[in-house]
C-alpha atoms as a PDB file:
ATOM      1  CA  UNK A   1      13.817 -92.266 -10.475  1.00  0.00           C
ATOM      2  CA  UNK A   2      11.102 -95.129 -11.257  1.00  0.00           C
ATOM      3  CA  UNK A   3       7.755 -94.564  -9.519  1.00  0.00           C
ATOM      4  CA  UNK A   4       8.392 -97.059  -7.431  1.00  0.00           C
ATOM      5  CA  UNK A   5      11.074 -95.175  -5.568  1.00  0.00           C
ATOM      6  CA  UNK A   6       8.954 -92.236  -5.652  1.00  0.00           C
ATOM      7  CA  UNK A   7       6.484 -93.866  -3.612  1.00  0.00           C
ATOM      8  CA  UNK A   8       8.627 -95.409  -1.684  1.00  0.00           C
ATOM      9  CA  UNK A   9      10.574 -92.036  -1.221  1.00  0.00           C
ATOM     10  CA  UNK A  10       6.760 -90.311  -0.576  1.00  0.00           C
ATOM     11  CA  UNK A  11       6.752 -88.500  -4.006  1.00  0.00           C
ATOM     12  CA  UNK A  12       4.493 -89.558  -6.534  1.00  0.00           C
ATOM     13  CA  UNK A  13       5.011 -89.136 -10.899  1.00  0.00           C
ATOM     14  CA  UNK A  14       2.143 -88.125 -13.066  1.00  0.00           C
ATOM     15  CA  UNK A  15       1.975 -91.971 -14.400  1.00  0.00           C
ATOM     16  CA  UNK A  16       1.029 -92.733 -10.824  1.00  0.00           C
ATOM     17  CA  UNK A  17      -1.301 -90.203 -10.610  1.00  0.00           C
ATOM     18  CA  UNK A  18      -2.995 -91.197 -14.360  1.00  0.00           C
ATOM     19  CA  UNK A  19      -3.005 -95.137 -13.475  1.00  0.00           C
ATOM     20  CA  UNK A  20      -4.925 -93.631 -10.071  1.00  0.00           C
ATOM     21  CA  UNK A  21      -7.521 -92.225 -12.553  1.00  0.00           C
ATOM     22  CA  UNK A  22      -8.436 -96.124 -13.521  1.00  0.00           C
ATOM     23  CA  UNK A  23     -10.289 -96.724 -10.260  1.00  0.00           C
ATOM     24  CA  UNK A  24     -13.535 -94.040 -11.320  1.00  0.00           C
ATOM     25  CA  UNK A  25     -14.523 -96.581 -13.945  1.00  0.00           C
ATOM     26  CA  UNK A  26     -17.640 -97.366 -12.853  1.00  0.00           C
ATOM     27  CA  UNK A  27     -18.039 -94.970 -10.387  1.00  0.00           C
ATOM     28  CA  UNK A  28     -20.956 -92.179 -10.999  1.00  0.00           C
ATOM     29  CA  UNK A  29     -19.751 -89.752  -8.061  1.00  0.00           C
ATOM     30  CA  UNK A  30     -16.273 -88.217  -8.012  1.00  0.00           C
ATOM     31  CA  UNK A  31     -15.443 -86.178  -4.563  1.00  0.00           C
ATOM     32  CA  UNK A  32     -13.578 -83.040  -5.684  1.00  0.00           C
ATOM     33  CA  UNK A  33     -11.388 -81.250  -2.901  1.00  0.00           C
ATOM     34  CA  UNK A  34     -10.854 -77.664  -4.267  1.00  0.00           C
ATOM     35  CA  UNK A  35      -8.445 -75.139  -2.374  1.00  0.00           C
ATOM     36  CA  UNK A  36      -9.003 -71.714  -0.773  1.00  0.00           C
ATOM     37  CA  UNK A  37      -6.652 -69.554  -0.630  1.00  0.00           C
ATOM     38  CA  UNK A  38      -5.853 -70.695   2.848  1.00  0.00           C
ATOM     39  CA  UNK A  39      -4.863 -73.256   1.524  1.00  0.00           C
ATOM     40  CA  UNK A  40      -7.885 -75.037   3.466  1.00  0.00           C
ATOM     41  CA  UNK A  41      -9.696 -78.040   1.083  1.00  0.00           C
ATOM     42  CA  UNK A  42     -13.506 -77.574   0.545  1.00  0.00           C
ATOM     43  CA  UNK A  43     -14.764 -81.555  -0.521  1.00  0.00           C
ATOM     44  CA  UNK A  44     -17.995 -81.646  -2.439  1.00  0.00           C
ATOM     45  CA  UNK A  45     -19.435 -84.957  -4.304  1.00  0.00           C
ATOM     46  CA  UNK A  46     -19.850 -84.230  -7.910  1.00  0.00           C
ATOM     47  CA  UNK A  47     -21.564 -85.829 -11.423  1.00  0.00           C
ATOM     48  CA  UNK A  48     -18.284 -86.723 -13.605  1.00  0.00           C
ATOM     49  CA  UNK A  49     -17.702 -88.352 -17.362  1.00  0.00           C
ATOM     50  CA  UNK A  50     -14.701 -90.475 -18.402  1.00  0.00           C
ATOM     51  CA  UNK A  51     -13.269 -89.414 -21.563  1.00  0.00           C
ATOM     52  CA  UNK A  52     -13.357 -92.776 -23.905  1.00  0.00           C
ATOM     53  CA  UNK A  53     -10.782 -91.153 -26.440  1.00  0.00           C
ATOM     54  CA  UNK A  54      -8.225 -91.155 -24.052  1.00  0.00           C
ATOM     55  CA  UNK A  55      -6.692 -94.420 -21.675  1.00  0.00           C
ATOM     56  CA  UNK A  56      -7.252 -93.717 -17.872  1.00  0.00           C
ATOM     57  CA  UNK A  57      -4.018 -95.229 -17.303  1.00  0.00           C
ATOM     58  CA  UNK A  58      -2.060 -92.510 -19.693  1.00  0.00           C
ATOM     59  CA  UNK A  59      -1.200 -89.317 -18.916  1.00  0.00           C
ATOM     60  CA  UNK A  60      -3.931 -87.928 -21.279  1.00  0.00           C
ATOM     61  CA  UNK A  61      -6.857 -88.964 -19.286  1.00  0.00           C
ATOM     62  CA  UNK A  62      -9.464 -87.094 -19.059  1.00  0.00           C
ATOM     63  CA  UNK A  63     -12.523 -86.786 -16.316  1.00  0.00           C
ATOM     64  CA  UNK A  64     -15.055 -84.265 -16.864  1.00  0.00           C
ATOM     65  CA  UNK A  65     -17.295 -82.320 -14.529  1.00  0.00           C
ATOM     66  CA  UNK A  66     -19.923 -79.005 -14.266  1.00  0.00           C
ATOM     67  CA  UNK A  67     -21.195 -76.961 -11.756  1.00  0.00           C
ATOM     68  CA  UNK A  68     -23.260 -73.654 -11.378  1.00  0.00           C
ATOM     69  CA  UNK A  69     -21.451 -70.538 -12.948  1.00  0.00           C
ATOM     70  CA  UNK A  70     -20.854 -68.938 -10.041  1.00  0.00           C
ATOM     71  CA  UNK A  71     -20.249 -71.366  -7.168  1.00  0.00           C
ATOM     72  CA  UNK A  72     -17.153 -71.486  -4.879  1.00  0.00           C
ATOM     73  CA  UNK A  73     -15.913 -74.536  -6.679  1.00  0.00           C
ATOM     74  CA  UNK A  74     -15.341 -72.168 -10.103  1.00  0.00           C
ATOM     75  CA  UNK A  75     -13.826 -69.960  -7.979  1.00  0.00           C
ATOM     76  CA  UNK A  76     -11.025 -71.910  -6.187  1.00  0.00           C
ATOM     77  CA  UNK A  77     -10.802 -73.430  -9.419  1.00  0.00           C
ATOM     78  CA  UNK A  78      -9.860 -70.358 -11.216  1.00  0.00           C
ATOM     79  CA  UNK A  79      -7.589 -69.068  -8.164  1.00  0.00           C
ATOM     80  CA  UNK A  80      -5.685 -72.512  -8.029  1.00  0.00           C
ATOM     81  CA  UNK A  81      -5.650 -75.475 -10.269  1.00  0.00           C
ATOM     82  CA  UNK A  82      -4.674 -78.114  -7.775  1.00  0.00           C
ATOM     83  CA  UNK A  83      -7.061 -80.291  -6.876  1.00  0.00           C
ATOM     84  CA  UNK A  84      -7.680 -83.680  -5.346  1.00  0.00           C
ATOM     85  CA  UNK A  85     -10.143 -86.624  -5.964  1.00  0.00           C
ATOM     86  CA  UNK A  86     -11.415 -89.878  -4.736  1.00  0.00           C
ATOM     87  CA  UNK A  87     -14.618 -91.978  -6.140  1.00  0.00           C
ATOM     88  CA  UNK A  88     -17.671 -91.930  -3.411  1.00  0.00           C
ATOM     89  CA  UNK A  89     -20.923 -92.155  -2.951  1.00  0.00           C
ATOM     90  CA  UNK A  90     -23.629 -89.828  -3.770  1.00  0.00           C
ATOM     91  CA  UNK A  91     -23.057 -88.616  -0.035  1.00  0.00           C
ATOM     92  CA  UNK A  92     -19.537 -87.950  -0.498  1.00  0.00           C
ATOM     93  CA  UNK A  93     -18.158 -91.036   1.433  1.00  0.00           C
ATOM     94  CA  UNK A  94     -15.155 -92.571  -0.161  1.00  0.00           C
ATOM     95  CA  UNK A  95     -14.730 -95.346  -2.393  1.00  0.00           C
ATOM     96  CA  UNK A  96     -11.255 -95.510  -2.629  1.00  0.00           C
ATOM     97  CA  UNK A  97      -7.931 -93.335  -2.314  1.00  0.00           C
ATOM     98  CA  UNK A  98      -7.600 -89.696  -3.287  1.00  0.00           C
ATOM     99  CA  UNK A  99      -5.595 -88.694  -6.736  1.00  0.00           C
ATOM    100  CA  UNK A 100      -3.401 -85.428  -7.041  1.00  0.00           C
ATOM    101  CA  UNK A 101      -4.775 -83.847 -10.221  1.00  0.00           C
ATOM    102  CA  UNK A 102      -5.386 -80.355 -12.436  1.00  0.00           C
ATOM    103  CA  UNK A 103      -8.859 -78.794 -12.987  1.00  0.00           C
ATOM    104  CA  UNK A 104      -9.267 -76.096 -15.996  1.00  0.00           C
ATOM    105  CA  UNK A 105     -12.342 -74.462 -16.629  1.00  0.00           C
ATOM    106  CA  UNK A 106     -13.445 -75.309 -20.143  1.00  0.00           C
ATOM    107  CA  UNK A 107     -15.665 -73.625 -23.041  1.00  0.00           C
ATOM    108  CA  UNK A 108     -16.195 -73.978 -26.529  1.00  0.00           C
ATOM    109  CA  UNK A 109     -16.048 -77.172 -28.289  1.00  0.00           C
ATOM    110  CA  UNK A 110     -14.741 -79.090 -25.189  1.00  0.00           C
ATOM    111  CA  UNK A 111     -17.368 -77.907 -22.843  1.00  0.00           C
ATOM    112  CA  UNK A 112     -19.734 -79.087 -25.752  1.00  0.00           C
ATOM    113  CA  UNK A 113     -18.144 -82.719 -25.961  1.00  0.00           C
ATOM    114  CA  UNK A 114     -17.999 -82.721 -21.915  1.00  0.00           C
ATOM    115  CA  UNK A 115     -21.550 -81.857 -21.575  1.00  0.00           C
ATOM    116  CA  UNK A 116     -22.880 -84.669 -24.400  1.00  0.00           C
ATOM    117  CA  UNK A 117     -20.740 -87.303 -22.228  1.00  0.00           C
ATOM    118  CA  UNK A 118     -22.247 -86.556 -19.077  1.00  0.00           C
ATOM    119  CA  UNK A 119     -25.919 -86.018 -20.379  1.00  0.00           C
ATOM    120  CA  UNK A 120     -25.092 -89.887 -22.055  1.00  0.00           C
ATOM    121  CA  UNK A 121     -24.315 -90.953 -18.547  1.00  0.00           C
ATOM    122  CA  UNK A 122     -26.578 -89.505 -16.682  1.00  0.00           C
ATOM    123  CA  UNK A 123     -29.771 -90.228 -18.613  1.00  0.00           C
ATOM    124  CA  UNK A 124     -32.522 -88.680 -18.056  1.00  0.00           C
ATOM    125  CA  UNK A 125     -31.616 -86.792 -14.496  1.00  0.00           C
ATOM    126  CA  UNK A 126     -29.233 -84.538 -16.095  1.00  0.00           C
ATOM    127  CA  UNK A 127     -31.473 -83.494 -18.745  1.00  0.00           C
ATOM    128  CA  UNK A 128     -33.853 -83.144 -16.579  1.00  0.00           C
ATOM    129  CA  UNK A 129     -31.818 -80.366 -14.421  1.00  0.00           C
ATOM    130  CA  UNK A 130     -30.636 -78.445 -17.569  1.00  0.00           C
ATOM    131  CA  UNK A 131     -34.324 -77.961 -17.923  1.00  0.00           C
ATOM    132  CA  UNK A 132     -35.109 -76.497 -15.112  1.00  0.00           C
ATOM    133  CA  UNK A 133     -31.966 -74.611 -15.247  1.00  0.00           C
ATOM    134  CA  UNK A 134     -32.729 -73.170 -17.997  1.00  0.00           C
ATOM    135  CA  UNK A 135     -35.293 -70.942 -16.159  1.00  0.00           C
ATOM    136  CA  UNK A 136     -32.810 -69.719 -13.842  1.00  0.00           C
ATOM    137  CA  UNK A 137     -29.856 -66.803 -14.803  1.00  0.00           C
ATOM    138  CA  UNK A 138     -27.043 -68.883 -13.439  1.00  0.00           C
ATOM    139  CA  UNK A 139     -25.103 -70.131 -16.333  1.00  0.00           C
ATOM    140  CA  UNK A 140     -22.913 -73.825 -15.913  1.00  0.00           C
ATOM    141  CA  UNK A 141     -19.444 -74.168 -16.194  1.00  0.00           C
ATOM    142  CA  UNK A 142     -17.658 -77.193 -17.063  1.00  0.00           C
ATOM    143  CA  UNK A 143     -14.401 -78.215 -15.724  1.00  0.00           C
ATOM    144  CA  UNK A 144     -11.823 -80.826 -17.023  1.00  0.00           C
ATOM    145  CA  UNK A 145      -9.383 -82.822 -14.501  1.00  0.00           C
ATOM    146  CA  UNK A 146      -6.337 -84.169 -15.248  1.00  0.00           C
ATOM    147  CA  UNK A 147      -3.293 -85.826 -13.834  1.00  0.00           C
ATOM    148  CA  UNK A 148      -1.080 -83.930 -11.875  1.00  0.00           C
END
């Protein structure tokens, strides 16, 4: 079935989801709906980076994101990978549609590479806040999202 007729049909194929990832170019807040348990969505503006290695219109792309170590978005994150997004404003009002997609929590390398694209993009506020950070015990996590 084309994605087409899964759109028509109300379904939607991870190359609709990945072409959906196209419309945060440009953008510099992402809102991130993370699930409880529940099932009930929690939405919360966040700071994201494109990855340039990969197309936003393939199935590899890549959007990156932190947060504090332990906040409820790591949590939910780690209980249930599903999540949904939507470009906004710094205030969390929506630019355009929502996108089914996949969060992970990263480390390592990636986390590395994740945190040099957003302190690129965010020059100097983000710099600024790992600074001050850095004088609290809270550790950040990064988080990847992909398609669905």
């Amino acid at each position: 079935m084309t994605d087409i007729k899964l759109a028509l049909a109300g379904g939607r194929g991870n190359r609709s989801e990945a072409m959906g990832f196209a419309a945060f170019a440009g953008h510099k807040y992402l809102n991130l709906e993370t699930f409880k348990k529940s099932g009930d969505g929690v939405k919360t503006p966040v700071w994201f980076a494109i990855d340039p290695a990969n197309d936003l219109a393939s199935d590899a792309a890549r959007i990156y994101a932190y947060t504090v170590g332990n906040s409820g978005k790591v949590k939910r994150i780690r209980n249930n990978a599903r999540v949904r997004i939507a470009p906004c404003d710094m205030a969390g009002k929506l630019l355009g549609e929502w996108v089914e997609a996949r969060a992970e929590i990263i480390t390592g390398a990636e986390a590395e590479y994740s945190d040099h694209l957003l302190n690129k993009k965010y020059l100097p506020w983000k710099q600024l806040l790992n600074f001050f950070a850095s004088f609290r015990r809270q550790g950040r996590v990064g988080f990847v999202i992909r398609p669905a």
